[in-house]
Protein backbone atom coordinates (compact mmCIF):
# COMPACT_ATOMS: atom_id res chain seq x y z
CA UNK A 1 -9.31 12.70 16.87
CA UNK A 2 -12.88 10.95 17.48
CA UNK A 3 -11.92 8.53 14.69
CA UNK A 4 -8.14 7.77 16.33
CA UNK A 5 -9.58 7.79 20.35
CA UNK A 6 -12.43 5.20 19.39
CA UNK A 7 -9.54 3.29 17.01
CA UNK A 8 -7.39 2.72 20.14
CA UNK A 9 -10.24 1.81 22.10
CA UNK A 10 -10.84 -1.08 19.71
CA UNK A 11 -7.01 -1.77 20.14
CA UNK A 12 -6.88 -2.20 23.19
CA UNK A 13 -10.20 -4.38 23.28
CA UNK A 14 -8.11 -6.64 21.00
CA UNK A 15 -5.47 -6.52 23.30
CA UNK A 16 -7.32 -7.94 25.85
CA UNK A 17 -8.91 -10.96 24.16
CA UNK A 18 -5.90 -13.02 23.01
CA UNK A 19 -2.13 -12.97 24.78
CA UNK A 20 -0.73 -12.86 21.32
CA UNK A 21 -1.28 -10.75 18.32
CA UNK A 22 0.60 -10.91 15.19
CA UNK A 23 0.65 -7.78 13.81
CA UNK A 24 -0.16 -8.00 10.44
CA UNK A 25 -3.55 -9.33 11.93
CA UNK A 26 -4.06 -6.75 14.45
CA UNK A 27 -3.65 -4.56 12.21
CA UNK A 28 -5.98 -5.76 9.36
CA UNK A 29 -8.55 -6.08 11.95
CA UNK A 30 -8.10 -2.13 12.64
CA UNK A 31 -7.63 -1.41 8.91
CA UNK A 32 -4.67 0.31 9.34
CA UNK A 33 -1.04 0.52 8.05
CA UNK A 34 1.74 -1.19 10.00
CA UNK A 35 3.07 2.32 10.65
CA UNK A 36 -0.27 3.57 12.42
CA UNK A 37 -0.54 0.77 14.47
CA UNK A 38 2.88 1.28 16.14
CA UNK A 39 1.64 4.72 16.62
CA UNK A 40 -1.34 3.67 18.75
CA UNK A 41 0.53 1.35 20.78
CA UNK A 42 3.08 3.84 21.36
CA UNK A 43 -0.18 6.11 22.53
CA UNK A 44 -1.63 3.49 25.25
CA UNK A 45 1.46 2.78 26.78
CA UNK A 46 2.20 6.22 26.85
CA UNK A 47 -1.47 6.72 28.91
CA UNK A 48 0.20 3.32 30.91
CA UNK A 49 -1.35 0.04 28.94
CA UNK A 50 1.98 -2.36 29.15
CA UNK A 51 2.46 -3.61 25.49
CA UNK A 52 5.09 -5.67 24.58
CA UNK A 53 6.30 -5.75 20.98
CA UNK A 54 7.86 -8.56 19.01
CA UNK A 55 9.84 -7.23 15.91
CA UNK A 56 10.33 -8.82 12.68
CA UNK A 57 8.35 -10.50 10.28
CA UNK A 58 6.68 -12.60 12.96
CA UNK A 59 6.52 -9.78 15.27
CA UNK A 60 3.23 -8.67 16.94
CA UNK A 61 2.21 -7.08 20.35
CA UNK A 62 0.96 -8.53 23.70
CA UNK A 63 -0.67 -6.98 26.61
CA UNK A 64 1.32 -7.91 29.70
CA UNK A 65 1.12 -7.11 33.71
CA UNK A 66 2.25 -3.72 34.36
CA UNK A 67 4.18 -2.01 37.63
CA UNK A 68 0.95 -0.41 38.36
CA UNK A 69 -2.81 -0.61 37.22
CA UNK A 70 -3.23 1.48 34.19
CA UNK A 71 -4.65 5.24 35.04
CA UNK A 72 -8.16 6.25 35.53
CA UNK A 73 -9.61 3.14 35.98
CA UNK A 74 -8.85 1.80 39.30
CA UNK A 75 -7.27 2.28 42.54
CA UNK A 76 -5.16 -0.54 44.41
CA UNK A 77 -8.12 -1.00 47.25
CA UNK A 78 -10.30 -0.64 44.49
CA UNK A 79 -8.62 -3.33 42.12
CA UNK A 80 -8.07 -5.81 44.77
CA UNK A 81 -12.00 -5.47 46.15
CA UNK A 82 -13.35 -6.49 42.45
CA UNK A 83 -11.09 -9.10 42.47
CA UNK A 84 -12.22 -10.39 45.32
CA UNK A 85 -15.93 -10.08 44.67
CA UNK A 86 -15.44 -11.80 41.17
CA UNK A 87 -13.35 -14.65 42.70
CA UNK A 88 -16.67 -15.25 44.97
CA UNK A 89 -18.68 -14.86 42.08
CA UNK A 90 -16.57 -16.99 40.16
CA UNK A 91 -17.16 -19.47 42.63
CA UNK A 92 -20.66 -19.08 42.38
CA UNK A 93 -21.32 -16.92 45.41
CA UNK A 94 -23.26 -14.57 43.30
CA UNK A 95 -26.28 -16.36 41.21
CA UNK A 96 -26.85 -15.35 37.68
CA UNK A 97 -23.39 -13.55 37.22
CA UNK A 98 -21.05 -16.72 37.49
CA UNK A 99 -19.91 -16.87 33.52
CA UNK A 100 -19.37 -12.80 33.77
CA UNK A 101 -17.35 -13.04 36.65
CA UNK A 102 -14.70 -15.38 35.32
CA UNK A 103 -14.93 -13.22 31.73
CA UNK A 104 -14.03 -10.36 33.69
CA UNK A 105 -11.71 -11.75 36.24
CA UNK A 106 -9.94 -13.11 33.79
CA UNK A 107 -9.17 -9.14 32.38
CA UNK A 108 -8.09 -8.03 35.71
CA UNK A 109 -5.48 -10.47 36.21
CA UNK A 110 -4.05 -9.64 33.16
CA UNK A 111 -3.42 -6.55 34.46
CA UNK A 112 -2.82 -6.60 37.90
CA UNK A 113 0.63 -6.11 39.44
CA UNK A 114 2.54 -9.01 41.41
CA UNK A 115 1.85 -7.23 45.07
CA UNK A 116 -2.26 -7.04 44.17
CA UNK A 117 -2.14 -10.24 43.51
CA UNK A 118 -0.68 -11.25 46.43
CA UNK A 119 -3.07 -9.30 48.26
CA UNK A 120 -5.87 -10.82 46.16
CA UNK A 121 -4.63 -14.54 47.10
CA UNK A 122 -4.13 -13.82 50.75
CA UNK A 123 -7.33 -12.76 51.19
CA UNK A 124 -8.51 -15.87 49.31
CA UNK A 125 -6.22 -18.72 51.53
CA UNK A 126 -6.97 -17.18 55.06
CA UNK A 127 -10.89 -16.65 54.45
CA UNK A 128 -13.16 -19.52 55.85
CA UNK A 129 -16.09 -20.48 54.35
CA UNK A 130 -19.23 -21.66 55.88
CA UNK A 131 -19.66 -25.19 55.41
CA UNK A 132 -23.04 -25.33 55.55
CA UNK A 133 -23.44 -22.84 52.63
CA UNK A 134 -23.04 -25.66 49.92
CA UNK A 135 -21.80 -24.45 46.43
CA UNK A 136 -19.38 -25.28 43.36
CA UNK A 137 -16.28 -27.07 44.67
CA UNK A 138 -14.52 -24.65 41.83
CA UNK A 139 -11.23 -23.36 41.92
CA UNK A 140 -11.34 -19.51 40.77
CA UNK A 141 -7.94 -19.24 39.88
CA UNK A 142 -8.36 -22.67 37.84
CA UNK A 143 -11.64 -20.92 36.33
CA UNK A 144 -9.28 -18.01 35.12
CA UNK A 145 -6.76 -20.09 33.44
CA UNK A 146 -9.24 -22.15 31.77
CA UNK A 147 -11.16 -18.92 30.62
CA UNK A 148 -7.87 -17.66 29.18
CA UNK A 149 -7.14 -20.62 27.41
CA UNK A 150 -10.60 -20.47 25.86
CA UNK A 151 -10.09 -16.85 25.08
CA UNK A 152 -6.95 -16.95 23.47
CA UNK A 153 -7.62 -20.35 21.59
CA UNK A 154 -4.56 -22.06 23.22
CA UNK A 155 -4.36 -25.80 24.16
CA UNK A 156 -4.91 -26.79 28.06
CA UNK A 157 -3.23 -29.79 29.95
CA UNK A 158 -4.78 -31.18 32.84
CA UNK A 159 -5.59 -34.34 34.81
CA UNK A 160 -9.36 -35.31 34.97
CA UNK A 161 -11.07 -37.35 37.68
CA UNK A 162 -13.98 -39.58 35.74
CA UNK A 163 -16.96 -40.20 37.34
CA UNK A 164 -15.51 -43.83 38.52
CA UNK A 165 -12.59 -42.40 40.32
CA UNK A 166 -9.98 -43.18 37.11
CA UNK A 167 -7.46 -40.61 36.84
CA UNK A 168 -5.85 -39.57 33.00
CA UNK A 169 -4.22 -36.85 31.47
CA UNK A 170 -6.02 -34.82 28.91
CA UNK A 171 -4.73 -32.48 26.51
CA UNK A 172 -8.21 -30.26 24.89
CA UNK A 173 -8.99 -27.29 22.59
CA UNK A 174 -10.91 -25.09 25.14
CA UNK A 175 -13.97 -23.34 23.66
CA UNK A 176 -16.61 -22.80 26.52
CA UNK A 177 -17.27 -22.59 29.54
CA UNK A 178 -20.75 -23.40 30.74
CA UNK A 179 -22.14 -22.86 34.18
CA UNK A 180 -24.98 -25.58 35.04
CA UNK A 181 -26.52 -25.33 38.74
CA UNK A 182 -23.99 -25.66 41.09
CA UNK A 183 -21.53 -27.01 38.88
CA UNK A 184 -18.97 -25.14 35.55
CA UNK A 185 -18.17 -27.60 32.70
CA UNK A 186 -15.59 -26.76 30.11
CA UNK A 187 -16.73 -27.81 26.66
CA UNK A 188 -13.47 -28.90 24.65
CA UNK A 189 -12.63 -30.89 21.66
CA UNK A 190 -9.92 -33.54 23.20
CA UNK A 191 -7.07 -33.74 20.81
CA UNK A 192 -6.09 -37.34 21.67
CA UNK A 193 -9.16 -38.62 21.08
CA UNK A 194 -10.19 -36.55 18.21
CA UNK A 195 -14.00 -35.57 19.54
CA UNK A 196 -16.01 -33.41 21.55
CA UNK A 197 -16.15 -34.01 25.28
CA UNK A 198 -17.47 -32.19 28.53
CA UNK A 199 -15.62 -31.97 32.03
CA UNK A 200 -16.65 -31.06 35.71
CA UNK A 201 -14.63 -28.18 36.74
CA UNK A 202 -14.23 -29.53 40.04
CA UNK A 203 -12.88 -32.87 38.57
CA UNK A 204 -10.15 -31.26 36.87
CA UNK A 205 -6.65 -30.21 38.12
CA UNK A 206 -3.63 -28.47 37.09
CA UNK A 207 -4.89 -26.50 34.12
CA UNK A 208 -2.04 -25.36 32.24
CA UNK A 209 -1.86 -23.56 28.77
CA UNK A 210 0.53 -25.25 26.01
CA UNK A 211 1.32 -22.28 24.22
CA UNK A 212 0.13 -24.35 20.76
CA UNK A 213 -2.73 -22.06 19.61
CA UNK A 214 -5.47 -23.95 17.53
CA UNK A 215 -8.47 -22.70 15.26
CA UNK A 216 -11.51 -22.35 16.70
CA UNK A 217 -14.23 -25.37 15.71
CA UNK A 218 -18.08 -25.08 15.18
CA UNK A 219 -19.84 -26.59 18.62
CA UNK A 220 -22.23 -29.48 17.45
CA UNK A 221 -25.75 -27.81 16.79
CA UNK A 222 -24.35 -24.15 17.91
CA UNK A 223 -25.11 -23.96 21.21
CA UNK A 224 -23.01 -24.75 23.75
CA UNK A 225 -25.57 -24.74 26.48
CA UNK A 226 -28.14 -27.28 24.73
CA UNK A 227 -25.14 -29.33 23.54
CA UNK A 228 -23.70 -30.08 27.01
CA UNK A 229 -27.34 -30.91 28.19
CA UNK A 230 -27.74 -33.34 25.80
CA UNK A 231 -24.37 -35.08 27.22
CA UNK A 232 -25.45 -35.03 31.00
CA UNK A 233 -28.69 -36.47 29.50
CA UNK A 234 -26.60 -39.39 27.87
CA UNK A 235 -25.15 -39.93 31.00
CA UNK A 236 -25.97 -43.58 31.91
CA UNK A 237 -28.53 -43.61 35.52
CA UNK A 238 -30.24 -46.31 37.04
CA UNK A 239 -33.45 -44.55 36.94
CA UNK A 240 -36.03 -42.78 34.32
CA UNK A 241 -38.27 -41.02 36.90
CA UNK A 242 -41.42 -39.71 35.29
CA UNK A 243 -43.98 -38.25 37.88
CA UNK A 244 -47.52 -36.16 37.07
CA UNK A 245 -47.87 -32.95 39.35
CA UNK A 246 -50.46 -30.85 40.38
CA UNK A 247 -48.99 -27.95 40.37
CA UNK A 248 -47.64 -24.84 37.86
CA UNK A 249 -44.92 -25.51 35.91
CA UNK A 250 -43.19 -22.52 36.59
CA UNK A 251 -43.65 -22.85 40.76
CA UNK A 252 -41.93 -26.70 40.63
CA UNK A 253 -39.19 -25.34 38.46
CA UNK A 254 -38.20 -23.08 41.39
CA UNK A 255 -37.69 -26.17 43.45
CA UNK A 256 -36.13 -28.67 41.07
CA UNK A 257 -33.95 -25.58 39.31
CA UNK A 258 -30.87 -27.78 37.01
CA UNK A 259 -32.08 -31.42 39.01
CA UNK A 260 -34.82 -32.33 36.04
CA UNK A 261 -36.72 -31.47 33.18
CA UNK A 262 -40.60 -29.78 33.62
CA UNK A 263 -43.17 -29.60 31.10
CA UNK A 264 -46.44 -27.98 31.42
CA UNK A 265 -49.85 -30.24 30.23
CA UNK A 266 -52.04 -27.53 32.15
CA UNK A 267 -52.35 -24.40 34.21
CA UNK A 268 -52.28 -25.80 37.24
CA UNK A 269 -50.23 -29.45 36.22
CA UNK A 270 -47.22 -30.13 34.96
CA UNK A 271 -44.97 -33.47 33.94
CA UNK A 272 -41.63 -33.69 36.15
CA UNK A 273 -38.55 -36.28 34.36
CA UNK A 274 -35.41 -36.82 36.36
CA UNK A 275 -32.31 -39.38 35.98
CA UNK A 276 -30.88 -40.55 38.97
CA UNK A 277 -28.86 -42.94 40.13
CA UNK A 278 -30.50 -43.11 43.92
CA UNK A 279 -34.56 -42.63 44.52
CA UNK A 280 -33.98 -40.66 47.26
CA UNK A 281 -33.39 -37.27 45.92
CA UNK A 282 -36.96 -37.65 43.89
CA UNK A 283 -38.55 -38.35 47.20
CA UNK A 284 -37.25 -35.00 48.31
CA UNK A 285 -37.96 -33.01 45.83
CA UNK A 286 -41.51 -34.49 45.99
CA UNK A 287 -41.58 -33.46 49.65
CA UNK A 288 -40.59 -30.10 48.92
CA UNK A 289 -42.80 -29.37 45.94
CA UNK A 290 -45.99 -29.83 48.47
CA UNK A 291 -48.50 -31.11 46.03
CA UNK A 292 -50.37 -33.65 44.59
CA UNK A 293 -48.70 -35.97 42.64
CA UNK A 294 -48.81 -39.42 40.96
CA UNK A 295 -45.78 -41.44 39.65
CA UNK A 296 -45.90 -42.86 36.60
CA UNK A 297 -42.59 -44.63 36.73
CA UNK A 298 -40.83 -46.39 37.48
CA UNK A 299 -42.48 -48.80 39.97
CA UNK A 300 -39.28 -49.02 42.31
CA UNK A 301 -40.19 -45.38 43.10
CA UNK A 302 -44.08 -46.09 44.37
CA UNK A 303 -42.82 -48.92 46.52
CA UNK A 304 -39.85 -46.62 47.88
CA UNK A 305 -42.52 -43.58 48.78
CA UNK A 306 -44.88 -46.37 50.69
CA UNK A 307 -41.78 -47.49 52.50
CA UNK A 308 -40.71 -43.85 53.31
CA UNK A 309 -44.58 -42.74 54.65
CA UNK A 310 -45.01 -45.73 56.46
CA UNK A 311 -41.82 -45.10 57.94
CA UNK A 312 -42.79 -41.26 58.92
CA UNK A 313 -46.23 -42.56 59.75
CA UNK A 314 -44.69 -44.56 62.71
CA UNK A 315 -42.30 -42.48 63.72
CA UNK A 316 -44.93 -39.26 64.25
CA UNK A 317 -47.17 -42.19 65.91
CA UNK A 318 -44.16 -43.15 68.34
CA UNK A 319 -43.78 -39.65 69.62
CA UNK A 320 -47.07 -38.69 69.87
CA UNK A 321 -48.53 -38.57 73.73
CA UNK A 322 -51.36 -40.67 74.31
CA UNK A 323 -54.45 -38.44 76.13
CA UNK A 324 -54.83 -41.26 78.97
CA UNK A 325 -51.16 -39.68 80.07
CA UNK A 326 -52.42 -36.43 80.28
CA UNK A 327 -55.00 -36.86 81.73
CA UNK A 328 -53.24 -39.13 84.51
CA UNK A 329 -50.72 -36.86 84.97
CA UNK A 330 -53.10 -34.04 86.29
């Protein structure tokens, strides 16, 4: 019994990571006959998993939305309220959990019911967010579909805004999904023109899955994470800022977080690089790191800091009261 209740477990695990399964290879990943296979099946829906079957010799099974949640895991209220909080952690509400949440949010969709859903979605359209609380631009639901695709190898449409403004239709292999500071990329090998290539979440619209499964492909170097951060490196700027800080490393990387790269050359020092199209955003960060510092390019950025203390410099002087006032006004 042990050996059959953790067998199903793994089934339905399976289940869950692709829409489709043939079953010849559902069952060779179980290592079981044809015949015990349909018996397990038979047991989760019976315990109220919703598996479709496909008979034949290209038949296979599918886990599909059900009437109802499936038993002893969750309550309506319940489902609906982790759908909700993964939606806003999906949307990068929640630090640190982001690439979870859309993993597991894309699970409980799978599952859920038409009417939760509904419920789900109007609590998404008539909530208001605080504008000043600046996050991802990122579509949850468009997170979901893209996380599917990637999970069940299965080719994506969209249209993609470039950084210019031009407007094209893409048609990728999905593999990743990679959340970088307040942004998601999807990491995808672009079918039409046969190559790797990164997109901005928030650029992209309409994600819709194909139905044309493809093999999965080795990401350059292994690493998905380092891989796209060598693109946004590549990324063409106007400016190689380089400045020397006197500070930890570890205390500026709190303020500069995904904005630029810090190395340590000392305990209390450390060697800040950014790329950046406008010097103002170095100029803030600089502001904000409150510390010594001394740039070592490029020279537009020294001339740009004179202008902006001179600039403070008078306008502290033009506020300031002069003591003669005071001192007439008593």
């Amino acid at each position: 019994m042990a050996n059959t209740s953790a067998r199903m477990l793994r089934l339905l695990s399976l289940l869950q990571t692709h829409r489709y399964w043939p079953g010849t290879e559902l069952a060779g990943r179980l290592g079981v006959s044809q015949r015990t296979l349909r018996r397990d099946v038979d047991r989760l829906r019976e315990l109220g998993y919703p598996v479709d079957a496909n008979r034949g010799v290209a038949g296979g099974y599918q886990l599909r939305p059900g009437t109802a949640m499936p038993p002893l895991l969750l309550d309506d209220d319940e489902a609906v309220a982790i759908a909700v909080g993964l939606r806003a952690a999906a949307g990068g509400a929640v630090g640190g959990i982001g690439e979870s949440a859309v993993r597991a949010l894309a699970k409980v969709v799978q599952v859920m019911p038409a009417r939760l859903r509904r419920r789900v979605d109007a609590l998404r359209s008539f909530t208001v967010p605080d504008p000043g609380n600046e996050g991802p631009a990122v579509d949850a639901e468009a997170l979901t579909r893209i996380a599917q695709a990637c999970r069940d190898g299965e080719r994506l449409r969209f249209t993609y805004t470039a950084r210019g403004g031009e407007r094209s239709s893409r048609l990728v292999e999905p593999h990743w999904l990679v959340a970088r500071g307040r942004h998601w990329y999807l990491l995808a090998w672009d079918v039409e023109r046969d190559d790797w290539r990164t997109f901005r979440t928030d650029r992209l619209s309409e994600p819709r899955a194909t139905g044309v499964r493809f093999p999965a492909r080795e990401v350059p170097g292994g690493d998905a994470a380092a891989f796209l951060r060598q693109r946004i490196a590549a990324i063409p700027t106007r400016h190689r800022v380089v400045v020397e800080v006197q500070a930890p490393a570890e205390e500026v990387k709190r303020v500069v977080a995904e904005w630029g790269e810090v190395e340590a050359t000392g305990e209390q020092s450390c060697r800040l690089r950014m790329s950046v199209d406008e010097l103002h955003w170095p100029i803030l960060i600089l502001a904000a790191l409150e510390a010594e510092f001394s740039v070592v390019e490029p020279c537009e950025l020294r001339d740009r800091l004179r202008d902006t203390g001179r600039l403070f410099l008078r306008s502290v002087e033009s506020t300031e009261t002069p003591s003669s006032a005071i001192t007439d006004g008593k």
